[in-house]
N, C-alpha and C. Protein backbone atom coordinates (compact mmCIF):
# COMPACT_ATOMS: atom_id res chain seq x y z
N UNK A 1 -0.19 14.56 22.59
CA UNK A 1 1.11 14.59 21.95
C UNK A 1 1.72 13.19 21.95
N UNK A 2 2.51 12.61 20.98
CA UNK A 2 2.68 11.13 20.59
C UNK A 2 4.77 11.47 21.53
N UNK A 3 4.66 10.31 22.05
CA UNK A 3 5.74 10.44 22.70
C UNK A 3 7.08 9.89 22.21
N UNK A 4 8.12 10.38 22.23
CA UNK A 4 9.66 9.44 21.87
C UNK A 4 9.48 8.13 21.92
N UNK A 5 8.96 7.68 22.58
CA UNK A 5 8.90 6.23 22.46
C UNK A 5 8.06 5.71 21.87
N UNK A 6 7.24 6.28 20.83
CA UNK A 6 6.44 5.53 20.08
C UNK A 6 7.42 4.54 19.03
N UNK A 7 6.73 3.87 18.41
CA UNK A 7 7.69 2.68 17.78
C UNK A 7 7.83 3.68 16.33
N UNK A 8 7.00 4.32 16.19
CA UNK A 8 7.69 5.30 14.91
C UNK A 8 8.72 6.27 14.83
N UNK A 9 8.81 6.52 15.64
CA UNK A 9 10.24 7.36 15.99
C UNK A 9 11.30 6.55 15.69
N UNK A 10 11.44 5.19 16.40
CA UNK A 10 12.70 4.38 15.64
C UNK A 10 12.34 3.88 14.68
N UNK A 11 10.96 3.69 13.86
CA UNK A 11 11.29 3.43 12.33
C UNK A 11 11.84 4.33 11.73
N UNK A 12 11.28 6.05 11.51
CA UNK A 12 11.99 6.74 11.26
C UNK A 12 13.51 7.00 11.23
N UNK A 13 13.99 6.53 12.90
CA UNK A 13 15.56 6.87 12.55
C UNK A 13 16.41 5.73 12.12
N UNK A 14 15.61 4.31 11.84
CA UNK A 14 16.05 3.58 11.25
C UNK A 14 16.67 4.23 9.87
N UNK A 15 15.08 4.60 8.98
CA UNK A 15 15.13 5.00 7.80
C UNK A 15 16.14 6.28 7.63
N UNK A 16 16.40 7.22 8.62
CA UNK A 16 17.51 8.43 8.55
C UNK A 16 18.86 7.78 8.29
N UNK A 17 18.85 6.77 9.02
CA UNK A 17 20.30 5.88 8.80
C UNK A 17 20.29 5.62 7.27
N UNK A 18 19.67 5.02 7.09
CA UNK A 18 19.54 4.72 5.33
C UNK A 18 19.75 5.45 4.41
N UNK A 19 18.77 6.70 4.83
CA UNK A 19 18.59 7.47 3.75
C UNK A 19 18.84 8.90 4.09
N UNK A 20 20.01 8.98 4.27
CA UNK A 20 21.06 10.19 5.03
C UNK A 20 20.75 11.43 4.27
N UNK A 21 20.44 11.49 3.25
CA UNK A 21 20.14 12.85 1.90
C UNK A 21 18.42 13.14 2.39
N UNK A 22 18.02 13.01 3.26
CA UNK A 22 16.16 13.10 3.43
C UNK A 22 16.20 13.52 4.58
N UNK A 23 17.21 14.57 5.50
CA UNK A 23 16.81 14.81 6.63
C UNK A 23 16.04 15.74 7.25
N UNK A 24 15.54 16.74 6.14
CA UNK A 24 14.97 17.61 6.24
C UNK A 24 13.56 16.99 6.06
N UNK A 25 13.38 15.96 5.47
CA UNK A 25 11.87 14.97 5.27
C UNK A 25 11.83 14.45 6.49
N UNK A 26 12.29 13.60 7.06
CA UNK A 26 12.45 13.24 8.42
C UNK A 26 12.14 14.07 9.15
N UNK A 27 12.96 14.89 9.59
CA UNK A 27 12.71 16.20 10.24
C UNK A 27 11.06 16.16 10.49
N UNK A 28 10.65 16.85 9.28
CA UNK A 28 8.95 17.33 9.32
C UNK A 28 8.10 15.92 9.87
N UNK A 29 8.63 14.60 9.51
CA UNK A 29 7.64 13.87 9.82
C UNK A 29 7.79 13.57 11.29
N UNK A 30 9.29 14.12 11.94
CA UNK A 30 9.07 13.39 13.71
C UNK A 30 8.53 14.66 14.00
N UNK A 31 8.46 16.05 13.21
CA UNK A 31 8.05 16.98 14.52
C UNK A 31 6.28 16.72 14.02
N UNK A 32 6.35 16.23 12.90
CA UNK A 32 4.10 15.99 12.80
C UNK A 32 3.76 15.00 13.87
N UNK A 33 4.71 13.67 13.81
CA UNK A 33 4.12 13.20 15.11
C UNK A 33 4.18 13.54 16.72
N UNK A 34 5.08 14.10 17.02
CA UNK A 34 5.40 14.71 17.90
C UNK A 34 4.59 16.17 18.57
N UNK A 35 3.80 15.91 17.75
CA UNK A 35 2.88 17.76 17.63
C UNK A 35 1.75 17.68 17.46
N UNK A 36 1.46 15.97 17.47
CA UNK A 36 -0.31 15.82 17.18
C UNK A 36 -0.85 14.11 17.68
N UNK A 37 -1.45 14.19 18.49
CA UNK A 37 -1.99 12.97 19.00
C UNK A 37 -2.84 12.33 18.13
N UNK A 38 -3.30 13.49 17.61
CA UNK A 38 -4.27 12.13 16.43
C UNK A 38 -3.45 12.44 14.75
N UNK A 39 -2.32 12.51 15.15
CA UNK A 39 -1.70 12.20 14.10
C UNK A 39 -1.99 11.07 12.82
N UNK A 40 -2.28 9.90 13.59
CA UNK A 40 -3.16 8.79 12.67
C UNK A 40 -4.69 8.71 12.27
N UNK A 41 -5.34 10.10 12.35
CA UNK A 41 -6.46 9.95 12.03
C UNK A 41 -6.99 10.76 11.06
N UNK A 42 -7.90 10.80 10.40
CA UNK A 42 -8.69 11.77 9.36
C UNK A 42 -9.21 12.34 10.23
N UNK A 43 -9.57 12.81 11.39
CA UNK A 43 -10.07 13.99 12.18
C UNK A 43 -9.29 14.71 12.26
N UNK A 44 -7.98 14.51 11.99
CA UNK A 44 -6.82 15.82 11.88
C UNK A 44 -7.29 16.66 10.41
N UNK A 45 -7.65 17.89 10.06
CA UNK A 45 -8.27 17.58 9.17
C UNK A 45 -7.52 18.71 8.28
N UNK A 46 -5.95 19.12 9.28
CA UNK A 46 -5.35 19.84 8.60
C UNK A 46 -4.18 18.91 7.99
N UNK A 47 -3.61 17.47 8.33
CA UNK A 47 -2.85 16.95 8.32
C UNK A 47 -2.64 15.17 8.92
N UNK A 48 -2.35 14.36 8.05
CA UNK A 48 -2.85 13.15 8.90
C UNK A 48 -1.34 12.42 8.15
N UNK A 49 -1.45 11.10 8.83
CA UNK A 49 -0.30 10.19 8.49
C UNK A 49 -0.94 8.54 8.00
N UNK A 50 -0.75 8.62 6.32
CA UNK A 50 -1.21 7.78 5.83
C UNK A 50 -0.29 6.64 5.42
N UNK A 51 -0.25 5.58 4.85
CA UNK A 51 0.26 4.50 4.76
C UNK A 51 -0.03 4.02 2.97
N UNK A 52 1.12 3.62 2.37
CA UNK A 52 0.93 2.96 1.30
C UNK A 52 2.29 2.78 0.63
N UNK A 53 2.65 1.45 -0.46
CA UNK A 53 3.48 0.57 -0.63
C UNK A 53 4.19 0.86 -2.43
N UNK A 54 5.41 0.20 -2.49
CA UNK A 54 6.05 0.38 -3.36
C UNK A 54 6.01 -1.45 -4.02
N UNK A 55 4.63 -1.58 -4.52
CA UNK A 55 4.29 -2.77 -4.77
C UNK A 55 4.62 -3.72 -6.04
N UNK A 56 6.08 -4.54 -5.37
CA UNK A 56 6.81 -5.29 -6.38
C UNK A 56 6.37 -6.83 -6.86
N UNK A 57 6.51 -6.80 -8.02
CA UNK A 57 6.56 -8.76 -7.92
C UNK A 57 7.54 -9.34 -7.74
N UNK A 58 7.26 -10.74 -8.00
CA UNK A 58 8.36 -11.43 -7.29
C UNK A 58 9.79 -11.45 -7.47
N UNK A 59 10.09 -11.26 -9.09
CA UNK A 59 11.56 -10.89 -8.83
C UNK A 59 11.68 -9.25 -8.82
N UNK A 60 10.75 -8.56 -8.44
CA UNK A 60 11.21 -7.63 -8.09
C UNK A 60 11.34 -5.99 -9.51
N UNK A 61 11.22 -6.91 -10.74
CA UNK A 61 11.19 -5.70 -11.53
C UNK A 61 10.23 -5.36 -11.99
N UNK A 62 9.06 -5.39 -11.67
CA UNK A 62 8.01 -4.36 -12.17
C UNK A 62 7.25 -3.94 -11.02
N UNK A 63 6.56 -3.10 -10.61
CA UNK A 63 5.90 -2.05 -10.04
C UNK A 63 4.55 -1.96 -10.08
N UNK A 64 3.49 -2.37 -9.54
CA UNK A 64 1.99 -2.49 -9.84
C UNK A 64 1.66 -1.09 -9.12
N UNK A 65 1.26 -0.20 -10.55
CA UNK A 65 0.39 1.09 -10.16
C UNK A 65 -1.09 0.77 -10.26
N UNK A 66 -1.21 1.99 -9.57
CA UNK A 66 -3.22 2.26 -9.85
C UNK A 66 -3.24 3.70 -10.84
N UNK A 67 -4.50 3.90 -11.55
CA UNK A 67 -4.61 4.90 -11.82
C UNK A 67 -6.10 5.59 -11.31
N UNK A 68 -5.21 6.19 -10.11
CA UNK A 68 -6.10 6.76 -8.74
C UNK A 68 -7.62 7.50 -9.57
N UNK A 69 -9.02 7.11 -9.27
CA UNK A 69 -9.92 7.78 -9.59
C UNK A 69 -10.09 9.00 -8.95
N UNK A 70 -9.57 9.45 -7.71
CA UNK A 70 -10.07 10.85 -7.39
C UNK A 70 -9.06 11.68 -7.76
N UNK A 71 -7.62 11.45 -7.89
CA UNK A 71 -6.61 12.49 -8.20
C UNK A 71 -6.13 12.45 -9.89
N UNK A 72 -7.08 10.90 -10.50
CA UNK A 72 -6.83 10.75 -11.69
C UNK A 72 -5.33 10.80 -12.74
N UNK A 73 -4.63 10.52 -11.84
CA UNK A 73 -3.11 10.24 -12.13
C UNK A 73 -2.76 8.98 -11.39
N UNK A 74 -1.14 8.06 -12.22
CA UNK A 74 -1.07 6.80 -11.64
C UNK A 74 -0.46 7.14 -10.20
N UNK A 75 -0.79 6.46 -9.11
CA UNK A 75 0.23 6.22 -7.93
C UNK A 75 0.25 5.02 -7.50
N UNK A 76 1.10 4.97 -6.16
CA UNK A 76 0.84 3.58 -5.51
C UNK A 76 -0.19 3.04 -5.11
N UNK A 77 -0.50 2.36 -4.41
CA UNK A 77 -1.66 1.75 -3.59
C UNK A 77 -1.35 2.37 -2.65
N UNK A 78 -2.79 2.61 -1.70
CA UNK A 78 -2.11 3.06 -0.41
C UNK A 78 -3.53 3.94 0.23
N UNK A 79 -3.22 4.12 1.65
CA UNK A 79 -4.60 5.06 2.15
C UNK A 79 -4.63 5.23 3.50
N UNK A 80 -5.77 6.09 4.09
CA UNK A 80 -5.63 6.46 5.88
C UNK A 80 -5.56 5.37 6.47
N UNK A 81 -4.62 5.90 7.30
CA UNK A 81 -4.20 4.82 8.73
C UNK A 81 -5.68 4.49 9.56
N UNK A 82 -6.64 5.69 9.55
CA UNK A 82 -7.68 5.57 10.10
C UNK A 82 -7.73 4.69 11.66
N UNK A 83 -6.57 5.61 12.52
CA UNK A 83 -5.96 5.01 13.52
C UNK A 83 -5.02 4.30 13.85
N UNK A 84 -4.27 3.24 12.41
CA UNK A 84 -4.00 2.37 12.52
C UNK A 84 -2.16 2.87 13.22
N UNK A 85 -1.36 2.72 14.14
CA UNK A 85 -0.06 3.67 13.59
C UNK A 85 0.75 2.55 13.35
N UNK A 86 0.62 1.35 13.14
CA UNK A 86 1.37 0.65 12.06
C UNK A 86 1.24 0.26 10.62
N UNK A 87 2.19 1.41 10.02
CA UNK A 87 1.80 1.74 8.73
C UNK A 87 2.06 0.82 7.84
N UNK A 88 2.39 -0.07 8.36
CA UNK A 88 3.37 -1.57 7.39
C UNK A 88 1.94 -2.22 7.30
N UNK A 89 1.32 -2.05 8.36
CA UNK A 89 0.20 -2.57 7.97
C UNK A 89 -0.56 -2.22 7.55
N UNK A 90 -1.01 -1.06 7.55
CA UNK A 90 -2.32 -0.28 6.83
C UNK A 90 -1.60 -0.17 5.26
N UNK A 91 0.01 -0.54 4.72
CA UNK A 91 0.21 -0.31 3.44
C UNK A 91 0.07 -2.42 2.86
N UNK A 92 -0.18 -2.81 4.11
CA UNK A 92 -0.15 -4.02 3.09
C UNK A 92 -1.48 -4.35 2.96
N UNK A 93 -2.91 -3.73 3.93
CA UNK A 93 -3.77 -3.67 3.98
C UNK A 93 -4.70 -2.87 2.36
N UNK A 94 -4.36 -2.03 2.36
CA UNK A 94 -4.19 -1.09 1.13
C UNK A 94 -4.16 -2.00 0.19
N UNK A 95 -2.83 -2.62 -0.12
CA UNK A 95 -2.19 -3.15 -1.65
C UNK A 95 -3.44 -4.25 -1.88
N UNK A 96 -3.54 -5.05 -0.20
CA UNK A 96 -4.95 -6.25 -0.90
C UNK A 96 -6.08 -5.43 -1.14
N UNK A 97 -6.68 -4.17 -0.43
CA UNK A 97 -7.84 -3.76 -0.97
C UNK A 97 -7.78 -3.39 -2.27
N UNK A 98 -7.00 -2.57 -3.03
CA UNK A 98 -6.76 -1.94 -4.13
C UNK A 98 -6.48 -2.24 -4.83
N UNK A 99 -5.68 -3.77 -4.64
CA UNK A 99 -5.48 -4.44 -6.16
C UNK A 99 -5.88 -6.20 -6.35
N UNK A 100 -6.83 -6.56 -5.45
CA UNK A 100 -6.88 -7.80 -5.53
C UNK A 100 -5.52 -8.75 -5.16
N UNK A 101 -4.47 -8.18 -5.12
CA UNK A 101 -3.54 -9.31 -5.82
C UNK A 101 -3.46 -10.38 -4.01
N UNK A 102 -3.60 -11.57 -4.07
CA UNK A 102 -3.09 -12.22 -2.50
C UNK A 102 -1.76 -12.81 -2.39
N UNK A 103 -1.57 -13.14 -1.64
CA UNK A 103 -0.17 -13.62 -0.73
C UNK A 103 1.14 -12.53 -1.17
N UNK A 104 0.25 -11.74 -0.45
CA UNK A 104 1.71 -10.41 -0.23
C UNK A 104 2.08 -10.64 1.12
N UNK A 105 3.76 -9.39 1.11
CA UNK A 105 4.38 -9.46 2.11
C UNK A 105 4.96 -8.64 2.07
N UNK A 106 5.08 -7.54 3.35
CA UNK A 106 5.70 -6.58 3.86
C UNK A 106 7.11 -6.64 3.73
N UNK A 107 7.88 -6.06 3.10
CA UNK A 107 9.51 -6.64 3.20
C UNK A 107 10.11 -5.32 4.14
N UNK A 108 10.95 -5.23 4.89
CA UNK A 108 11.85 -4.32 5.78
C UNK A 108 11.50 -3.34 6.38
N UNK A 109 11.61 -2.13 6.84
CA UNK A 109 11.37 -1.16 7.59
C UNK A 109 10.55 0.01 6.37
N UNK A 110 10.75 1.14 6.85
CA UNK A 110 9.72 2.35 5.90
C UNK A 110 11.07 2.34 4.58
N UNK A 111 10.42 2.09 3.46
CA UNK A 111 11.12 2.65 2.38
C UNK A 111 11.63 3.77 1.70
N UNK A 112 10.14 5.02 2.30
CA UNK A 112 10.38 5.96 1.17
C UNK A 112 8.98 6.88 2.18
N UNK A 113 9.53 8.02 2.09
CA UNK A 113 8.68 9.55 2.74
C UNK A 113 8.07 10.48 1.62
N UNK A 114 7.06 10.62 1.89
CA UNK A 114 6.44 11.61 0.87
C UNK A 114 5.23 12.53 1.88
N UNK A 115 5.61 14.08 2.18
CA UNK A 115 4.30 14.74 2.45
C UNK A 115 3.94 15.43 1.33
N UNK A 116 2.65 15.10 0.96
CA UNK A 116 1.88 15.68 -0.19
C UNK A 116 0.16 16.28 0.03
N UNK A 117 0.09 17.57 -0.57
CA UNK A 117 -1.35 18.09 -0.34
C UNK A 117 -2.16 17.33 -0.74
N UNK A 118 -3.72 17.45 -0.46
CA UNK A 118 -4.53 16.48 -1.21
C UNK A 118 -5.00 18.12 -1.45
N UNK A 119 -5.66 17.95 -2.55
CA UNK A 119 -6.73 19.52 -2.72
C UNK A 119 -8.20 19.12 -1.88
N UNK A 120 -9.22 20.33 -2.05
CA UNK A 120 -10.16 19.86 -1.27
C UNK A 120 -11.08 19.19 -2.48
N UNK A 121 -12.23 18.38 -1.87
CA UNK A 121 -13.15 18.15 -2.17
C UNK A 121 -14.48 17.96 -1.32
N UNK A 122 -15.41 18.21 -2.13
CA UNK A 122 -16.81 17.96 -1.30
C UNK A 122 -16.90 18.17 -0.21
N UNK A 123 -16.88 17.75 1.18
CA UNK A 123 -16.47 18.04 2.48
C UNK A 123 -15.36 17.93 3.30
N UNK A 124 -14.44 17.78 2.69
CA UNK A 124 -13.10 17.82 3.00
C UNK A 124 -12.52 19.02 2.51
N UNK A 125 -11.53 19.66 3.57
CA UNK A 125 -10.41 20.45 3.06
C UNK A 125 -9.60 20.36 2.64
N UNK A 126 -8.61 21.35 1.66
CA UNK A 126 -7.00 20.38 1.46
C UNK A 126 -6.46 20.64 2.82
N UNK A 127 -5.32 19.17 2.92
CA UNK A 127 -5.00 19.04 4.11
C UNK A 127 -3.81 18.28 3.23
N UNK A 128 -2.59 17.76 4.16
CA UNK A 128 -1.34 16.87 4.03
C UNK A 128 -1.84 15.96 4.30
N UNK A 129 -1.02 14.84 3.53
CA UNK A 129 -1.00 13.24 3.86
C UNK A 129 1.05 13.00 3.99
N UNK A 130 1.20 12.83 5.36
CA UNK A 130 2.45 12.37 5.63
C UNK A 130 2.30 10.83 4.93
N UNK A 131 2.79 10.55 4.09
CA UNK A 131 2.67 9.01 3.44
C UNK A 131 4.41 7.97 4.18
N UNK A 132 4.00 7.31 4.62
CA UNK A 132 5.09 6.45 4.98
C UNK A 132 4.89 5.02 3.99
N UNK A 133 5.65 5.07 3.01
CA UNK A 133 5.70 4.07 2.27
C UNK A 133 6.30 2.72 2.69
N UNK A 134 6.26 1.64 2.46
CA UNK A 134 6.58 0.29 2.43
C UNK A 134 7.25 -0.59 1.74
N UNK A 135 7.69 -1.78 1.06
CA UNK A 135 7.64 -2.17 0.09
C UNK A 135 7.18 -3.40 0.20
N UNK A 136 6.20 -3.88 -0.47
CA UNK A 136 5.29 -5.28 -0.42
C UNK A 136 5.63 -5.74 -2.04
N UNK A 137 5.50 -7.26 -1.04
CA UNK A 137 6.34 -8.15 -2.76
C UNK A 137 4.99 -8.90 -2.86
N UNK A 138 4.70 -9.48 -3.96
CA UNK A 138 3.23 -10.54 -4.56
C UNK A 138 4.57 -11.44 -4.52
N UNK A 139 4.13 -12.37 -4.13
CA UNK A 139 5.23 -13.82 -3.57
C UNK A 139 4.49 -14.63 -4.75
N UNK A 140 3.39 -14.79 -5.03
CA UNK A 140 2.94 -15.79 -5.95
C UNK A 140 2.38 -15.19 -6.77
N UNK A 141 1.03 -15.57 -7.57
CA UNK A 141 -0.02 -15.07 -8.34
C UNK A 141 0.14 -13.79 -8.31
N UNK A 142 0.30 -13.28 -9.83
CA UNK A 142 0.26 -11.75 -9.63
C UNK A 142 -0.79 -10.76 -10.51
N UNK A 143 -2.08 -11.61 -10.09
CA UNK A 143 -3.04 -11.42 -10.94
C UNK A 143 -3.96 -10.14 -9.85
N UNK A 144 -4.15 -8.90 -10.67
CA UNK A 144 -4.61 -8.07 -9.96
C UNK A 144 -6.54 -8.23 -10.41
N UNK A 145 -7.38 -7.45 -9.25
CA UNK A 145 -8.34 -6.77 -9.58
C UNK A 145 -8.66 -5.45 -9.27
N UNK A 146 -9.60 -4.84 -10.29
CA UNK A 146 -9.77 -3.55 -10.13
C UNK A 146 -10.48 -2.74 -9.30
N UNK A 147 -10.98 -2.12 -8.49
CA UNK A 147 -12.01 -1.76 -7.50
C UNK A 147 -12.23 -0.26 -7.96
N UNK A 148 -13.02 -0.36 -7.19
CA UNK A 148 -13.70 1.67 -7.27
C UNK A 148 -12.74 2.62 -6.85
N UNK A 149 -11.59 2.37 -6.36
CA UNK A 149 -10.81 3.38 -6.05
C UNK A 149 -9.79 3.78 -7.23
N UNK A 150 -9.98 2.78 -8.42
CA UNK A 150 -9.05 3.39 -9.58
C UNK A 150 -9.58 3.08 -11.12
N UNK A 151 -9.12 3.60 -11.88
CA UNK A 151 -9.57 3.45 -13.49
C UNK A 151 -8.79 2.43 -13.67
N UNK A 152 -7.90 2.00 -13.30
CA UNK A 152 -7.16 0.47 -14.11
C UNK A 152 -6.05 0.80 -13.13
N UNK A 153 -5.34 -0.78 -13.23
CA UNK A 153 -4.20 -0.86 -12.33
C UNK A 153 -3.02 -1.39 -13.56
N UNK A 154 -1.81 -1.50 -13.34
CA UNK A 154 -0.95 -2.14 -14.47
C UNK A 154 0.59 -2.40 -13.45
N UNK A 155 0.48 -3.86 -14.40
CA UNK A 155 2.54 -3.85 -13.93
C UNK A 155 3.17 -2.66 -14.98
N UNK A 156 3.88 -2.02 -14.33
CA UNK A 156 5.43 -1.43 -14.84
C UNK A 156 6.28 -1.85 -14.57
N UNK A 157 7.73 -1.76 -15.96
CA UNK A 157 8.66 -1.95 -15.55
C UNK A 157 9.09 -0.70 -14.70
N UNK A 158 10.10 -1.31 -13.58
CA UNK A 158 10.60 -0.33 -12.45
C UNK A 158 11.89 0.64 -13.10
N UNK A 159 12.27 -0.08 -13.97
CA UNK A 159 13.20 0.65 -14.98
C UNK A 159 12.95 1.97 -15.81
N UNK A 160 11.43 1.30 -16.41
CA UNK A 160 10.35 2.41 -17.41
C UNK A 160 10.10 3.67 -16.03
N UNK A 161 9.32 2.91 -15.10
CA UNK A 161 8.94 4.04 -14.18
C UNK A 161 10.29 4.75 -13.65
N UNK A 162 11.30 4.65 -13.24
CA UNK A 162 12.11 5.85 -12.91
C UNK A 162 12.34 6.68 -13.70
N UNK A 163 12.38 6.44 -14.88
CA UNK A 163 12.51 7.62 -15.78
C UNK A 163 11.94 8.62 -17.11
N UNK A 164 10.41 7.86 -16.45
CA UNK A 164 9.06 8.38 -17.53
C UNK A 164 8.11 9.89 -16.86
N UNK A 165 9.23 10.59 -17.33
CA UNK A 165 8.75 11.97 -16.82
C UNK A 165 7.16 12.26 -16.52
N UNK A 166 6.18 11.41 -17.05
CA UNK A 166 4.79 11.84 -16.97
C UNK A 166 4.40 11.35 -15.81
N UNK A 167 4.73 10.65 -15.26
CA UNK A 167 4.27 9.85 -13.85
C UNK A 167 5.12 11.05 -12.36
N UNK A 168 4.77 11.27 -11.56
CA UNK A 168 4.48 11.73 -10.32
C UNK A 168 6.03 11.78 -9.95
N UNK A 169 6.76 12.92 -9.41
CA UNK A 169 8.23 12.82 -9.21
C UNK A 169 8.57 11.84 -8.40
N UNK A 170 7.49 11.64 -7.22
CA UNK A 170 7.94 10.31 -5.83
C UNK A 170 7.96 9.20 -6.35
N UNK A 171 7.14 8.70 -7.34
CA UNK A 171 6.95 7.28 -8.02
C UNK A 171 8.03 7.21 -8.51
N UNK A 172 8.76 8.27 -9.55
CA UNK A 172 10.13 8.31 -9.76
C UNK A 172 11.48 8.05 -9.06
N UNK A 173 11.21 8.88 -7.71
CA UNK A 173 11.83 8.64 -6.65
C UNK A 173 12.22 7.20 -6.57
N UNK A 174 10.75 6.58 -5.95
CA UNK A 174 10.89 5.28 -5.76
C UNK A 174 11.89 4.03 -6.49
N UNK A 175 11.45 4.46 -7.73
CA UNK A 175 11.82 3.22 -8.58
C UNK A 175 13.50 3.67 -8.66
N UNK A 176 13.95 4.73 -8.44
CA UNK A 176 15.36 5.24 -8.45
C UNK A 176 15.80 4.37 -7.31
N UNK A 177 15.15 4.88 -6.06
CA UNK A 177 15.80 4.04 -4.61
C UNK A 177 15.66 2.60 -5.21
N UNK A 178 14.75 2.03 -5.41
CA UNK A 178 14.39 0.34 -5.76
C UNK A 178 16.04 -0.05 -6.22
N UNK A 179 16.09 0.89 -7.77
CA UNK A 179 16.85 0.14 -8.84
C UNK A 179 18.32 0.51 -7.90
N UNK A 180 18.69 1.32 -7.29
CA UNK A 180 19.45 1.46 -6.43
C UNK A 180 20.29 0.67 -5.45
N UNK A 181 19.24 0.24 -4.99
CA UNK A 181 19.20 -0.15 -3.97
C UNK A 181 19.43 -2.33 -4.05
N UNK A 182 18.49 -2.41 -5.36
CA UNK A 182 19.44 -3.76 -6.20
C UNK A 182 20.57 -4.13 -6.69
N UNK A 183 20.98 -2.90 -6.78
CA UNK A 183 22.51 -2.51 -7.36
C UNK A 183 22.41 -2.43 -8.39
N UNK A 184 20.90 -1.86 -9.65
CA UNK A 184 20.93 -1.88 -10.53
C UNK A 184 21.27 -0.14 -11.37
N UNK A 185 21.08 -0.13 -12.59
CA UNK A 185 21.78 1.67 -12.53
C UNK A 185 20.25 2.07 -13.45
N UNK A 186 20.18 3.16 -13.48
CA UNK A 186 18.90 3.75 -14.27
C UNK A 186 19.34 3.93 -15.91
């Protein structure tokens, strides 16, 4: 069992401070860690706590998606902690595997909560991915590459993505908190 004093517990209630309308999201994610020691691993194989980023450029208005090959819809970058329980890092870890792009940087505490099913495949069951999102900025060069984990990657505007009904409600989410949170309006 993962104890009160893990350092995720006060990221979390960092992020409760913030984001006062999500406490019932919160909620579920301190009692998952709180209820499972290998909370950070894919041997949990009903439920695990994964890591991935709300990946901005440099000034901040566009949004680099993937368009995920196994779930075949766009999302963020992002993937198992595979132990790791600093998720700031396994999401900035992620953004360089998945999109080529270098000299990123982790900006502030957890951004944004999402628990979502995966369905099953091949030898896996469906199981939850507690996702603790991030937000990582490309400081320079914002030249991506593509890898095996997606059909193409693309900048969006963060503007377009909050309110392009075909894309994923959390991605929506996101770009709402983003533009928000700039003081910009949708």
């Amino acid at each position: 069992m993962q104890q009160p004093s893990n350092p995720m517990f006060a990221a979390l209630q960092r992020y409760r401070d913030q984001w006062q309308g999500e406490a019932a999201t919160i909620i579920q994610f301190e009692a998952f860690l709180h209820t499972h020691a290998n909370a950070f691993e894919r041997s949990n194989t009903a439920a695990h706590f994964t890591g991935s980023c709300w990946l901005v450029n440099g000034d901040g208005a566009k949004v680099l998606l993937m368009n995920h090959r196994k779930l075949d819809k766009w999302l963020q970058p992002g993937g198992h902690a595979d132990g790791d329980s600093d998720l700031a890092r396994v999401a900035l870890r992620e953004a360089q595997e998945e999109t080529g792009v270098s000299d990123l940087h982790v900006e502030g505490g957890i951004f944004d909560l999402d628990r979502h099913r995966i369905p099953a495949r091949a030898h896996e069951p469906e199981h939850w991915h507690y996702d603790v999102r991030h937000v990582v900025r490309a400081r320079g060069d914002d030249r991506f590459a593509i890898n095996g984990e997606s059909h193409a990657l693309a900048w969006r505007s963060v503007v377009e993505v909050a309110s392009d009904s075909s894309l994923d409600a959390s991605l929506r989410r996101m770009a709402q908190k983003w533009l928000a949170r700039d003081g910009a309006h949708v």
